[in-house]
Protein backbone atom coordinates (compact mmCIF):
# COMPACT_ATOMS: atom_id res chain seq x y z
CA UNK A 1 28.13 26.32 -20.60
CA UNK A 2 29.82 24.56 -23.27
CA UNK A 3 31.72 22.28 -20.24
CA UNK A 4 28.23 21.60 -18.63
CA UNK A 5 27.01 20.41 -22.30
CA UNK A 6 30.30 18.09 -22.03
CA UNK A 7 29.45 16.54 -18.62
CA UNK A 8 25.76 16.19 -19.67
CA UNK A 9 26.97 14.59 -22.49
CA UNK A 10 29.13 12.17 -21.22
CA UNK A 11 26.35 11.26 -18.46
CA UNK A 12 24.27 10.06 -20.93
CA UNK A 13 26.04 8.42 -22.64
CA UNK A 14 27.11 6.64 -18.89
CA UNK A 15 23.39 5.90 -18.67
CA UNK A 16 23.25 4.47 -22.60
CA UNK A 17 25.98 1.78 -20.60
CA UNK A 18 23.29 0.88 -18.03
CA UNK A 19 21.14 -2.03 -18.27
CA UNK A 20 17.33 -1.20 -19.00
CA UNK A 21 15.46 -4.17 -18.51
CA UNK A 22 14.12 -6.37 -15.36
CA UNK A 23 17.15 -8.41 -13.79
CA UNK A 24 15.56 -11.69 -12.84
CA UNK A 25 17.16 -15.23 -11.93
CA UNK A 26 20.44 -13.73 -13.38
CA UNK A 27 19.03 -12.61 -16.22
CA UNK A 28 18.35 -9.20 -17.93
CA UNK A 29 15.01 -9.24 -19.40
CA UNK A 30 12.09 -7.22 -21.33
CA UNK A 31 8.70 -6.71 -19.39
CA UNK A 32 5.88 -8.63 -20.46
CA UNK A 33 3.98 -6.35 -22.75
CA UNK A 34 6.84 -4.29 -23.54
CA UNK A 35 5.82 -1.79 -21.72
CA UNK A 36 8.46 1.24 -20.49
CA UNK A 37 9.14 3.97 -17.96
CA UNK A 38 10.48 7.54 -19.06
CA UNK A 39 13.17 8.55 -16.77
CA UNK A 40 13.40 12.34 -16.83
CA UNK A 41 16.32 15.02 -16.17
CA UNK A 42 15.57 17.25 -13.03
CA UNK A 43 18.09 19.75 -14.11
CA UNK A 44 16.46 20.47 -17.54
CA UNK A 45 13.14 19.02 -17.50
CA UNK A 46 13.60 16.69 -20.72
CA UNK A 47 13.12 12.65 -20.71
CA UNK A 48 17.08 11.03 -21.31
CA UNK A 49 16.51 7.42 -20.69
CA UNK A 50 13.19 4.49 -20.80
CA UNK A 51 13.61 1.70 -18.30
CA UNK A 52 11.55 -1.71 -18.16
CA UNK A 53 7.98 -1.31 -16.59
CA UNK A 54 7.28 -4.63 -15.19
CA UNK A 55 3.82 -6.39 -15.17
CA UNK A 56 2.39 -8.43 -12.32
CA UNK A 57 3.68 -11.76 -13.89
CA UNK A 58 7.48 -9.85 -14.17
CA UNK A 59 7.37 -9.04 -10.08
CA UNK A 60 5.99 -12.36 -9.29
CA UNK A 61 8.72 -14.21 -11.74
CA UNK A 62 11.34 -12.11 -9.51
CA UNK A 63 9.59 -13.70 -6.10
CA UNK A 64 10.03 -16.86 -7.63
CA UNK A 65 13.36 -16.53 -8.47
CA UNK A 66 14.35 -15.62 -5.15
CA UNK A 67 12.20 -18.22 -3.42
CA UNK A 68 14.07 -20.99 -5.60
CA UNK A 69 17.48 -19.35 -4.71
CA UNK A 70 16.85 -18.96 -0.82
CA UNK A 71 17.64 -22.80 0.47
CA UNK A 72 21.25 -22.65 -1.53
CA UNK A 73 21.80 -18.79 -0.55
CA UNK A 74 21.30 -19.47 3.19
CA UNK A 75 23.45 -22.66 3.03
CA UNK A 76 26.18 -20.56 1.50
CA UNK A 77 29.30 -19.56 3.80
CA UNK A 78 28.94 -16.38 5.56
CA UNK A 79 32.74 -16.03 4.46
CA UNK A 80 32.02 -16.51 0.89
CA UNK A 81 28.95 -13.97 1.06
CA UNK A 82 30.96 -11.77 2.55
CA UNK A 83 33.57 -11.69 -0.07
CA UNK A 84 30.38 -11.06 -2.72
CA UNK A 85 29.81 -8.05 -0.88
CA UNK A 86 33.46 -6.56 -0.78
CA UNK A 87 33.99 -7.46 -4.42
CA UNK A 88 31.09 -4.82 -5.02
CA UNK A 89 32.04 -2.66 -2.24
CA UNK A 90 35.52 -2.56 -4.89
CA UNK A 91 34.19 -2.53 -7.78
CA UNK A 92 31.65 0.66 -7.10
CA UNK A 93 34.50 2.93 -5.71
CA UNK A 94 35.96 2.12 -8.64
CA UNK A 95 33.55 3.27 -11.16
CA UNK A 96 32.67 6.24 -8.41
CA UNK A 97 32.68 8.84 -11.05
CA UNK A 98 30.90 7.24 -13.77
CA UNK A 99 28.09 6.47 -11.21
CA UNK A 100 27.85 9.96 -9.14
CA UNK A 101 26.97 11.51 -12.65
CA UNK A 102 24.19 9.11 -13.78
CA UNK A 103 22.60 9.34 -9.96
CA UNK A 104 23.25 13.02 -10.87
CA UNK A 105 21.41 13.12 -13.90
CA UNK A 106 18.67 11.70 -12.77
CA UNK A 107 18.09 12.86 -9.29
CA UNK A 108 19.57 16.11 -9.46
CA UNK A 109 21.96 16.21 -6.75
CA UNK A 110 25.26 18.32 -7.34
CA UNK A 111 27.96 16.05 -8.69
CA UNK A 112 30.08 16.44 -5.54
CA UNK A 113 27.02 15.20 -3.03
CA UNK A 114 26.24 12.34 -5.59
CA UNK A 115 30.21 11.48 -5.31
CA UNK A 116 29.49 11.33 -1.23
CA UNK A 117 26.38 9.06 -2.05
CA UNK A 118 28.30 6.31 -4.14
CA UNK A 119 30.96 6.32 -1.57
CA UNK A 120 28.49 5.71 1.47
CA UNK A 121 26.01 3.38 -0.64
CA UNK A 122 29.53 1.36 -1.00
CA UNK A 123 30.70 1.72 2.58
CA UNK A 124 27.23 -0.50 3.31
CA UNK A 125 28.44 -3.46 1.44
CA UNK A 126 31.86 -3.16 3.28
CA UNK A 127 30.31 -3.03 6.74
CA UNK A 128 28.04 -5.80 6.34
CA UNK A 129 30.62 -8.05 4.25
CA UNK A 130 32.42 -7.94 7.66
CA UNK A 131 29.30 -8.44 9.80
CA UNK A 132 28.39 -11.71 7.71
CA UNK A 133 31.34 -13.75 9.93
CA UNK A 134 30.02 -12.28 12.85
CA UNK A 135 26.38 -13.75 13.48
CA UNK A 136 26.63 -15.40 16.89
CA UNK A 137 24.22 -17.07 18.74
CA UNK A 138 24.16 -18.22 22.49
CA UNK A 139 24.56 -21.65 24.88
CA UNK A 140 23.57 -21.97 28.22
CA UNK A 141 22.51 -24.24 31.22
CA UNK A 142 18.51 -24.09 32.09
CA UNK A 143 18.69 -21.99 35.25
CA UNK A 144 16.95 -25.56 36.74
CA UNK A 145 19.43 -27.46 34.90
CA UNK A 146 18.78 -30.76 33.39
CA UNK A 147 18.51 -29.09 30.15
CA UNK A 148 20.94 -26.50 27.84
CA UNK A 149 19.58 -23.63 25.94
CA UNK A 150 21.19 -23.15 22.55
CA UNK A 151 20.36 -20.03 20.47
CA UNK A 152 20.83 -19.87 17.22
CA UNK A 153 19.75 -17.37 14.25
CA UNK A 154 19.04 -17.88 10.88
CA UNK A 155 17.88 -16.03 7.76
CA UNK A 156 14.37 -14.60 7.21
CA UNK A 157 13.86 -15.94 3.60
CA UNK A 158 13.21 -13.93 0.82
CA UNK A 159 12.59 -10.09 1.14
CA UNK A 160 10.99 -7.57 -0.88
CA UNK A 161 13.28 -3.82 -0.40
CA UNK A 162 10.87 -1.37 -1.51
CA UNK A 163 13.89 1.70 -1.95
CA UNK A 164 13.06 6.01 -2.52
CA UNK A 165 14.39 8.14 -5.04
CA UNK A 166 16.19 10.42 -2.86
CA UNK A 167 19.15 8.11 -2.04
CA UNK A 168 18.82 6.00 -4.99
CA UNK A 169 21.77 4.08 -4.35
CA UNK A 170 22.78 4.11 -0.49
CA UNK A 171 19.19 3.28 -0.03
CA UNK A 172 19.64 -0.13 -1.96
CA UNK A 173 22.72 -0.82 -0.46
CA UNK A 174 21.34 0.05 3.12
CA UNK A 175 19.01 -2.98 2.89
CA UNK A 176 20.90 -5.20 0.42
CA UNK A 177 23.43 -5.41 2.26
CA UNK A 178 22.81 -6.76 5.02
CA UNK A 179 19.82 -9.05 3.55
CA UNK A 180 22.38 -10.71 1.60
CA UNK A 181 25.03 -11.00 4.61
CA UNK A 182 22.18 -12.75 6.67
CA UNK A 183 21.36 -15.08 3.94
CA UNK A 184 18.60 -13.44 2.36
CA UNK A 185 17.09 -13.30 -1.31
CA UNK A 186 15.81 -10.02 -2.05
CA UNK A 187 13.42 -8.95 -4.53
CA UNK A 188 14.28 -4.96 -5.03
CA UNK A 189 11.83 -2.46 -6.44
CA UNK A 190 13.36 0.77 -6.72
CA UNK A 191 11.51 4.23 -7.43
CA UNK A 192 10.39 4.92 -10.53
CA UNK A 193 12.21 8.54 -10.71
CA UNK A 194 15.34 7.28 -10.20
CA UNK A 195 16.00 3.67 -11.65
CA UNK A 196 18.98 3.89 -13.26
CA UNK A 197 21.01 4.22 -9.55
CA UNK A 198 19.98 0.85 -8.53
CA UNK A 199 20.29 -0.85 -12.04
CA UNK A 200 24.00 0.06 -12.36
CA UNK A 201 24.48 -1.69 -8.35
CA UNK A 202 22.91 -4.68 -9.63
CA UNK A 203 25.25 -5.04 -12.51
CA UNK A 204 28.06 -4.37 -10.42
CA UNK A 205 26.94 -7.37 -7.95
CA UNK A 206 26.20 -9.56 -11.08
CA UNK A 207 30.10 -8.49 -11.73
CA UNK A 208 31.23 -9.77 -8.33
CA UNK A 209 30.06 -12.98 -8.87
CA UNK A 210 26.23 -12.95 -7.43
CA UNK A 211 24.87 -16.43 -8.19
CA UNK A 212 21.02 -16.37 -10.00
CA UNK A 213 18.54 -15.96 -8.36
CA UNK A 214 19.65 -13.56 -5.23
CA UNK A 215 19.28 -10.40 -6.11
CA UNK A 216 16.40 -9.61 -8.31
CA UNK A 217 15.14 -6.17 -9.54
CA UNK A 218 12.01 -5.06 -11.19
CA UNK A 219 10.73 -1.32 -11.99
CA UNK A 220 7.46 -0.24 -12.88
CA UNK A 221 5.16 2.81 -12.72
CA UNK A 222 2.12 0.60 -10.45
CA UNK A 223 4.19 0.03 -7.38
CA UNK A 224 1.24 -0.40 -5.10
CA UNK A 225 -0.40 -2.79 -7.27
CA UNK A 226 2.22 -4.73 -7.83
CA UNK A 227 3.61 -4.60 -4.23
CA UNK A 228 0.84 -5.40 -2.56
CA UNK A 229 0.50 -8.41 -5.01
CA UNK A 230 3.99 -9.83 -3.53
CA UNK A 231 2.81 -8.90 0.50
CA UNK A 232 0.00 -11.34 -0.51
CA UNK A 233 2.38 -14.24 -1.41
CA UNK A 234 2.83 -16.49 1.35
CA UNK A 235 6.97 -17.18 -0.12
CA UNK A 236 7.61 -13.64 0.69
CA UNK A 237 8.79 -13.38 4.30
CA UNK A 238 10.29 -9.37 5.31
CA UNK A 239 9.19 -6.24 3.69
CA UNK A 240 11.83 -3.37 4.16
CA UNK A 241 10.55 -0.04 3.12
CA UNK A 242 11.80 3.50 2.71
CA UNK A 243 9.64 6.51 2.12
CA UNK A 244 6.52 8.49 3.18
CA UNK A 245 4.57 7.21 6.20
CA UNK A 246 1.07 7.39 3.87
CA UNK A 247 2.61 5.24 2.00
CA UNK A 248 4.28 3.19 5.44
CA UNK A 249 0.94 3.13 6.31
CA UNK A 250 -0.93 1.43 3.77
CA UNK A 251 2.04 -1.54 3.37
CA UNK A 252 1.80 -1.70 7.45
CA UNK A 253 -1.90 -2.70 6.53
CA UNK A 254 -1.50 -5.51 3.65
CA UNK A 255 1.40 -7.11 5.94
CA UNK A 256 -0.62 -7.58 8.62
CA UNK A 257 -2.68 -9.62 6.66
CA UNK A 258 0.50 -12.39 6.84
CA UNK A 259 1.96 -10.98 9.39
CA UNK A 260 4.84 -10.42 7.75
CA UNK A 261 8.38 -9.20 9.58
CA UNK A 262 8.18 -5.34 8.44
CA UNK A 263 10.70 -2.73 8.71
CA UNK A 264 9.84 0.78 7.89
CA UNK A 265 12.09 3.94 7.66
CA UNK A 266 9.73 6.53 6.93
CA UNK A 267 9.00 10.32 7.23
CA UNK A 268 10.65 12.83 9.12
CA UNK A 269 10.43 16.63 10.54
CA UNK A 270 13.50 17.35 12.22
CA UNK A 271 13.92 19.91 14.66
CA UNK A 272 17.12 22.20 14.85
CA UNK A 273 17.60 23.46 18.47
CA UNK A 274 20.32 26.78 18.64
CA UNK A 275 20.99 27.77 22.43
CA UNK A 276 22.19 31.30 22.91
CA UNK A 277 25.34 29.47 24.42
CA UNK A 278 26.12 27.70 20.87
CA UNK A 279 29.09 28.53 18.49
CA UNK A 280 26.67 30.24 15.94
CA UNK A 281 29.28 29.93 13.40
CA UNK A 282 29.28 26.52 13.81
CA UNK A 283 25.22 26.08 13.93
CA UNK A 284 25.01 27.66 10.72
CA UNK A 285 27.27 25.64 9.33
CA UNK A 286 25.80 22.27 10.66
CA UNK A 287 22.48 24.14 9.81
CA UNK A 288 23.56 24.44 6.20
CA UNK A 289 24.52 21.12 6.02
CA UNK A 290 21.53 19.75 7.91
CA UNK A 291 18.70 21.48 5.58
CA UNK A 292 20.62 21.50 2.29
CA UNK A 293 21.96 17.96 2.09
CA UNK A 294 20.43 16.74 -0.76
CA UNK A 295 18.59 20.11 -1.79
CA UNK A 296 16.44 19.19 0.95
CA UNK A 297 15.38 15.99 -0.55
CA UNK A 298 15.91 13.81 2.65
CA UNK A 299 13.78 12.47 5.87
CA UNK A 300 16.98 13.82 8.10
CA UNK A 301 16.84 17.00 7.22
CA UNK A 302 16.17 19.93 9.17
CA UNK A 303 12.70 20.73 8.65
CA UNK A 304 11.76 23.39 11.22
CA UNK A 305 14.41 25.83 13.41
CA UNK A 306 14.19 26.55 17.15
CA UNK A 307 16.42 29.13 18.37
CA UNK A 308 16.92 30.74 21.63
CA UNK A 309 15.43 34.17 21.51
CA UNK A 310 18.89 36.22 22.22
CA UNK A 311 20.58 34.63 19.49
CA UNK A 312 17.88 34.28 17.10
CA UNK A 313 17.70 37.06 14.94
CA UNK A 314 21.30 37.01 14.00
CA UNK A 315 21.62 33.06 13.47
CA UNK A 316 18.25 34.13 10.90
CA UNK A 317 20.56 36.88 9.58
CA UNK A 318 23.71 34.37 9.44
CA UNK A 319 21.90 31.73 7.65
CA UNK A 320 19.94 33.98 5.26
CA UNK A 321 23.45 35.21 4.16
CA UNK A 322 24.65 31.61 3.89
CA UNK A 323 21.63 30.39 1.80
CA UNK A 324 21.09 33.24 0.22
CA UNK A 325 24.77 33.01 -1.47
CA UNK A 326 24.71 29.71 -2.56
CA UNK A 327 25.04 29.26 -6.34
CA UNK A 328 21.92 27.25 -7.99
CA UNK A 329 22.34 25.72 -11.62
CA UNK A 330 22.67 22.03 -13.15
CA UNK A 331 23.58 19.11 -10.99
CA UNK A 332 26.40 18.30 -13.35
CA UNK A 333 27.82 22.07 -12.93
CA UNK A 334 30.69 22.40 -11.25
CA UNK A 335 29.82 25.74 -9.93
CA UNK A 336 26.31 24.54 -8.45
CA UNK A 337 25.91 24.22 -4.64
CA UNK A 338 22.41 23.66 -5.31
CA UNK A 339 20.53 21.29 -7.35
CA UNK A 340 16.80 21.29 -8.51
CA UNK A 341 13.87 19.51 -6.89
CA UNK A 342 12.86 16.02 -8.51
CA UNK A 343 9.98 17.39 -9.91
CA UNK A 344 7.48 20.21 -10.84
CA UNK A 345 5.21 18.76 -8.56
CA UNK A 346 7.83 18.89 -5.79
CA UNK A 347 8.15 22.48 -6.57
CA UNK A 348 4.40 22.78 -6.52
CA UNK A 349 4.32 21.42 -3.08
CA UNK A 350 7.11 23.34 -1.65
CA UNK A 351 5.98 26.62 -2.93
CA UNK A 352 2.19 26.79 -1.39
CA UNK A 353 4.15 25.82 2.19
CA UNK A 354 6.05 29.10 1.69
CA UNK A 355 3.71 31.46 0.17
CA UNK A 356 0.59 29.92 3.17
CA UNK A 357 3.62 30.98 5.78
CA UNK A 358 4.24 34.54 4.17
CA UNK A 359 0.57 35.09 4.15
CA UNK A 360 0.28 34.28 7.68
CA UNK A 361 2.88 36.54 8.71
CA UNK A 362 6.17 35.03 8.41
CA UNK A 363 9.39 37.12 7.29
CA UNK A 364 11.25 36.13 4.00
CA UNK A 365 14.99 36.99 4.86
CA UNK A 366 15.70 35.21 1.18
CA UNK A 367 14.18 33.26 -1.71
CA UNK A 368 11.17 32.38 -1.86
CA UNK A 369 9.95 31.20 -4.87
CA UNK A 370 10.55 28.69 -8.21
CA UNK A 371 13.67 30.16 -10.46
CA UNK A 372 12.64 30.90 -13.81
CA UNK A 373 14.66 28.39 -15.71
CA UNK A 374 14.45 24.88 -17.84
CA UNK A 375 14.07 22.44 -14.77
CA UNK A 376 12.40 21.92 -11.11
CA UNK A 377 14.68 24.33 -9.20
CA UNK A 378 13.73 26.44 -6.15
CA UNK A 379 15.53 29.20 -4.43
CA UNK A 380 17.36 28.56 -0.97
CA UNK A 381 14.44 30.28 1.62
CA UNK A 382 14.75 31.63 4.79
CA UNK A 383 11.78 32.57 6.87
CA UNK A 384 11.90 34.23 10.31
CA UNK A 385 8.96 34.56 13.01
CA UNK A 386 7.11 31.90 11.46
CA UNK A 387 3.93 31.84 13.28
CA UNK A 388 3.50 27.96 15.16
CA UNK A 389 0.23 27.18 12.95
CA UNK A 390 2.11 27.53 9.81
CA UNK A 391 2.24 23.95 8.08
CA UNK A 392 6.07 24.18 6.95
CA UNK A 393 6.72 23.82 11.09
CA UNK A 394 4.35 20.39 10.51
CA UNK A 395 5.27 18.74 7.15
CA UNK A 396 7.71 17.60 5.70
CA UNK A 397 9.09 20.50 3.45
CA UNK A 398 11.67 17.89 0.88
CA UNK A 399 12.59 21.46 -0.33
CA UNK A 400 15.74 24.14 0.63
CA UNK A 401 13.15 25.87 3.01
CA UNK A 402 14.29 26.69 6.51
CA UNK A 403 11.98 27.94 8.45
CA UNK A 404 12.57 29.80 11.96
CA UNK A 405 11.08 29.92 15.23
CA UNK A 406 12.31 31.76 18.55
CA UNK A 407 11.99 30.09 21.99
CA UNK A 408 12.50 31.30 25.63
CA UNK A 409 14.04 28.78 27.84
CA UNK A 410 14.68 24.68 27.13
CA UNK A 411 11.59 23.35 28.44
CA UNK A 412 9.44 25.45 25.68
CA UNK A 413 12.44 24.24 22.97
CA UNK A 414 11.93 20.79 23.80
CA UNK A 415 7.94 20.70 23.74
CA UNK A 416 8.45 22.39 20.51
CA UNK A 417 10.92 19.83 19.47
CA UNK A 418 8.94 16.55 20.28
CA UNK A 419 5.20 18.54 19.45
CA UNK A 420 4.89 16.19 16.41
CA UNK A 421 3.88 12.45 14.83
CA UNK A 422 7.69 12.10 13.30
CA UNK A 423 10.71 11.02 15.66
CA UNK A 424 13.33 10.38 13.03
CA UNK A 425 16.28 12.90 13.67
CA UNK A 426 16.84 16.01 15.63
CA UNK A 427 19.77 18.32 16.21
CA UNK A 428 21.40 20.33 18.71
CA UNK A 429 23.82 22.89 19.04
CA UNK A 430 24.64 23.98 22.81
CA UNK A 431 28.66 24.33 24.20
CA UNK A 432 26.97 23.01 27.36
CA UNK A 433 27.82 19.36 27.53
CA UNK A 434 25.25 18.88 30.26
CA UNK A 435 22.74 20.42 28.18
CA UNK A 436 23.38 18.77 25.12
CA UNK A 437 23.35 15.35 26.75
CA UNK A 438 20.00 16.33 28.74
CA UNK A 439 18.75 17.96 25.78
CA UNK A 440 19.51 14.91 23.51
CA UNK A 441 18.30 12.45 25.84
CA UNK A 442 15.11 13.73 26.23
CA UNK A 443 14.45 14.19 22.75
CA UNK A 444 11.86 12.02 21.00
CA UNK A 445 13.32 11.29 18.16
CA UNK A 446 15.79 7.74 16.97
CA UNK A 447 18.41 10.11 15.89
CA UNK A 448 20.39 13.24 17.78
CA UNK A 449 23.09 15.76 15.97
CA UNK A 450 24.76 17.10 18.64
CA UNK A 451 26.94 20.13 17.39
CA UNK A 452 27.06 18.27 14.35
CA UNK A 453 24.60 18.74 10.91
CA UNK A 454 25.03 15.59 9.59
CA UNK A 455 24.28 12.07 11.12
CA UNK A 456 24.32 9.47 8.65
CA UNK A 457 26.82 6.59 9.32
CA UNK A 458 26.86 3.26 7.67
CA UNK A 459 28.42 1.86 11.42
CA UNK A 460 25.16 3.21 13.25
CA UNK A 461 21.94 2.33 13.74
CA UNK A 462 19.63 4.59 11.54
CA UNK A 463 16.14 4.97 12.10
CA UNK A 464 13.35 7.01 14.13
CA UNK A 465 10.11 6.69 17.01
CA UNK A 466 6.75 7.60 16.72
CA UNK A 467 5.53 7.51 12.91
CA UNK A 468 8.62 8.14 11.48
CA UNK A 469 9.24 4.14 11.47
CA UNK A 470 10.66 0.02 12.83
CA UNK A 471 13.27 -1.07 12.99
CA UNK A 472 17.10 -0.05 12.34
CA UNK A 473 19.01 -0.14 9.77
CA UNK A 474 22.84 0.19 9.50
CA UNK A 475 25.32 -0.27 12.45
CA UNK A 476 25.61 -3.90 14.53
CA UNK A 477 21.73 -4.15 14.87
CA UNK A 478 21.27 -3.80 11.41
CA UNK A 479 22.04 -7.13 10.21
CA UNK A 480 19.62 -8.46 13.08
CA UNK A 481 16.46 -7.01 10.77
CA UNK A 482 17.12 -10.50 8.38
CA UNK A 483 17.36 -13.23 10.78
CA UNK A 484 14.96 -14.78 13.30
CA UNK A 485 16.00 -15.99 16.39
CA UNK A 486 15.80 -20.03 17.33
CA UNK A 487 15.71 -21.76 20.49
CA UNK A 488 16.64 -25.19 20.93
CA UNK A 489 16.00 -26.91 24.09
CA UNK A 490 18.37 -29.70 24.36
CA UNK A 491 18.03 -32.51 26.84
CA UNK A 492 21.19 -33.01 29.27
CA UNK A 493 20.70 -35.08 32.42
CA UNK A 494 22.86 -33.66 34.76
């Protein structure tokens, strides 16, 4: 206990190194009104650290900033804001430590996950540093010739990145990254749970040389009224947002108004397919991985489990055993596999989905409930023979809840499978490669697992169908979400 106390210790006093205030036009400043933000401790419940809470002036001074910054940003070398980008990329990995326990602290994650974080929020700066050289464009002859068609593409303008608390860091990265190797000025406004994440990345660019005015941050506790404030301004020009589709859907709403280039990464409920042909050793494991990532905590996890009726009551027995052994405690303890929610709300939430299920006849194999302790934490839960109704198989859980579902033959798994509003990941384990690839292709969803729990790769394209969002982010496309495509007709008598 006395080493937790330690590492607590010293991640505070990390955090006391952090930057509180807005970062505008280069600048680290106090809110108008003076006005702050508690930021509280998951794993013990208690407030550690006060960040800025920006006014409506504060946001639009960030806006401005960017705006003022765009012309001399875009004009700026791709090579040059490249090498911005891989100076960060550096300089996080370097400091990976420091950072995994303050996105720790807050958040909640266990140290080792928030170590993974850090080093995949970086791996976005060095993909897109490389992808800056490599905008193209196109030239060709009018198919009735006496005229060439040059394509070019250029950068949206300024963006607001509206980022979650989940992935407080990759998150930022995810979309700053490649705003800033298009060309883009970004206004960033992360959540209000977890600030410190993206106030340490912005220090580390300011570090690397970012010039005023490109990268500006503001947090505050009225994010719709201040957002919606920005969508209004005709200077802004992209929103990029990550979290729930309510929320997707009220932003979709206000940018209509300008019609404003939108991309939306929003909620999941990910389907887990086991075929009585899979290695079940290896779908626990990638079932483990899939639904505990994060404590739960993510739009890619595996929300609701469809196995093949010969296999299923032993994968429920497998993965009971494997949940039900994991070792709960303080994000900052080495011995904790599993971290606490973000919230007592969160716990709230995930709680009535298990007790409705129990009451309407599902099994509880292990868990269950909160764990009595300072903190948001919540047992690792099985349930079996969840009846179909039950509303953990149609939310999202955000919670270490897996609940399971038999099915008789791959036509009922896949009507299961694509039976809901979400298409944002889905996984698969089969040893049939023709029925993984059928399987996976007809699969309504933006992202497929095949034998594999986790999907997340800074050189794909990440994002989902249906409600779960637009657009891609990550991979070659993802670069293409900040520029806008020009024609140019060009006279050539031939």
């Amino acid at each position: 206990m006395a080493d937790l106390q330690e590492r607590i210790d010293a991640a505070h006093q990390a955090a006391g190194r952090i930057p509180k205030g807005l970062y505008i036009d280069g600048e680290w400043r106090e809110p108008r009104g003076g006005a702050a933000i508690p930021v509280e401790d998951p794993g013990t419940g208690t407030v550690f650290a006060e960040v800025a809470d920006a006014a409506e002036q504060d946001a639009l001074d960030a806006l401005d900033a960017a705006a003022r910054a765009q012309d001399s940003w875009a004009r700026t070398p791709p090579r040059d804001r490249g090498e911005l980008l891989r100076r960060a990329f550096e300089a996080i990995l370097a400091r990976q430590d420091e950072l995994a326990a303050v996105m720790t602290l807050e958040m909640g994650k266990p140290f080792a996950e928030s170590r993974a974080e850090v080093a995949y929020a970086a791996e976005f700066l060095r993909w897109f540093a490389e992808e800056a050289v490599r905008i193209d464009g196109g030239y060709l002859v009018a198919p009735g010739g006496g005229s060439r068609v040059v394509v070019m593409r250029q950068p949206v303008g300024p963006c607001l990145l509206v980022t979650p608390w989940n992935f407080p860091m990759a998150m930022g990265t995810r979309k700053i990254g490649p705003a800033l190797a298009a060309g883009c000025t970004v206004v960033v406004k992360p959540a209000r749970q977890t600030p410190l994440s993206m106030l340490a990345l912005v220090a580390v660019l300011e570090e690397a040389g970012l010039p005023k005015g490109v990268v500006n941050v503001f947090t505050t506790a009225r994010s719709g009224e201040l957002t919606a404030r920005l969508l209004a301004d005709p200077r802004l020009r992209k929103l990029s947002f990550t979290g729930s589709t309510e929320v997707g859907r009220i932003l979709l709403e206000q940018a209509s108004e300008r019609v404003l280039r939108t991309s939306m990464e929003l909620g999941g409920n990910a389907p887990f397919l086991v075929f009585d042909d899979a290695d079940l050793d290896a779908a626990v494991e990638g079932a483990y991985q899939a639904k505990m990532r994060n404590v739960g905590e993510a739009c890619t996890a595996a929300n609701r489990f469809y196995v093949h009726r010969p296999v299923a009551a032993e994968f429920a027995r497998r993965l009971a055993e494997r949940l039900g052994g994991l070792a709960v405690g303080h994000g900052l303890d080495p011995a904790s596999e599993v971290g606490p929610l973000i919230d007592a709300r969160a716990v709230g939430g995930v709680a009535a989905l298990v007790d409705e299920a129990v009451a309407a006849g599902a099994e509880l194999l292990t868990g269950g409930g909160s764990l009595e302790r300072d903190g948001h934490f919540f047992a690792p839960t099985v349930l079996a023979s969840v009846p179909r109704g039950a509303r953990t198989l149609h939310e999202e859980i955000f919670g270490p809840v897996a609940p399971i579902v038999a099915f008789d033959d791959e036509a009922e798994a896949l009507a299961l499978a694509n039976a809901s509003e979400y298409g944002l990941a889905a996984y698969v384990f089969t040893e049939g490669l023709a029925r993984g690839l059928r399987v996976s292709e007809r699969l309504e969803s933006g992202m497929v697992g095949l034998n594999q729990g986790i999907i997340s790769n800074p050189a794909a394209p990440f994002g989902g169908v249906k409600q779960s969002g637009l657009g891609r982010e990550g991979g070659a496309v993802g670069i293409d979400e900040y520029l806008n495509t020009k024609y140019l007709a060009v006279r050539a008598e031939s």
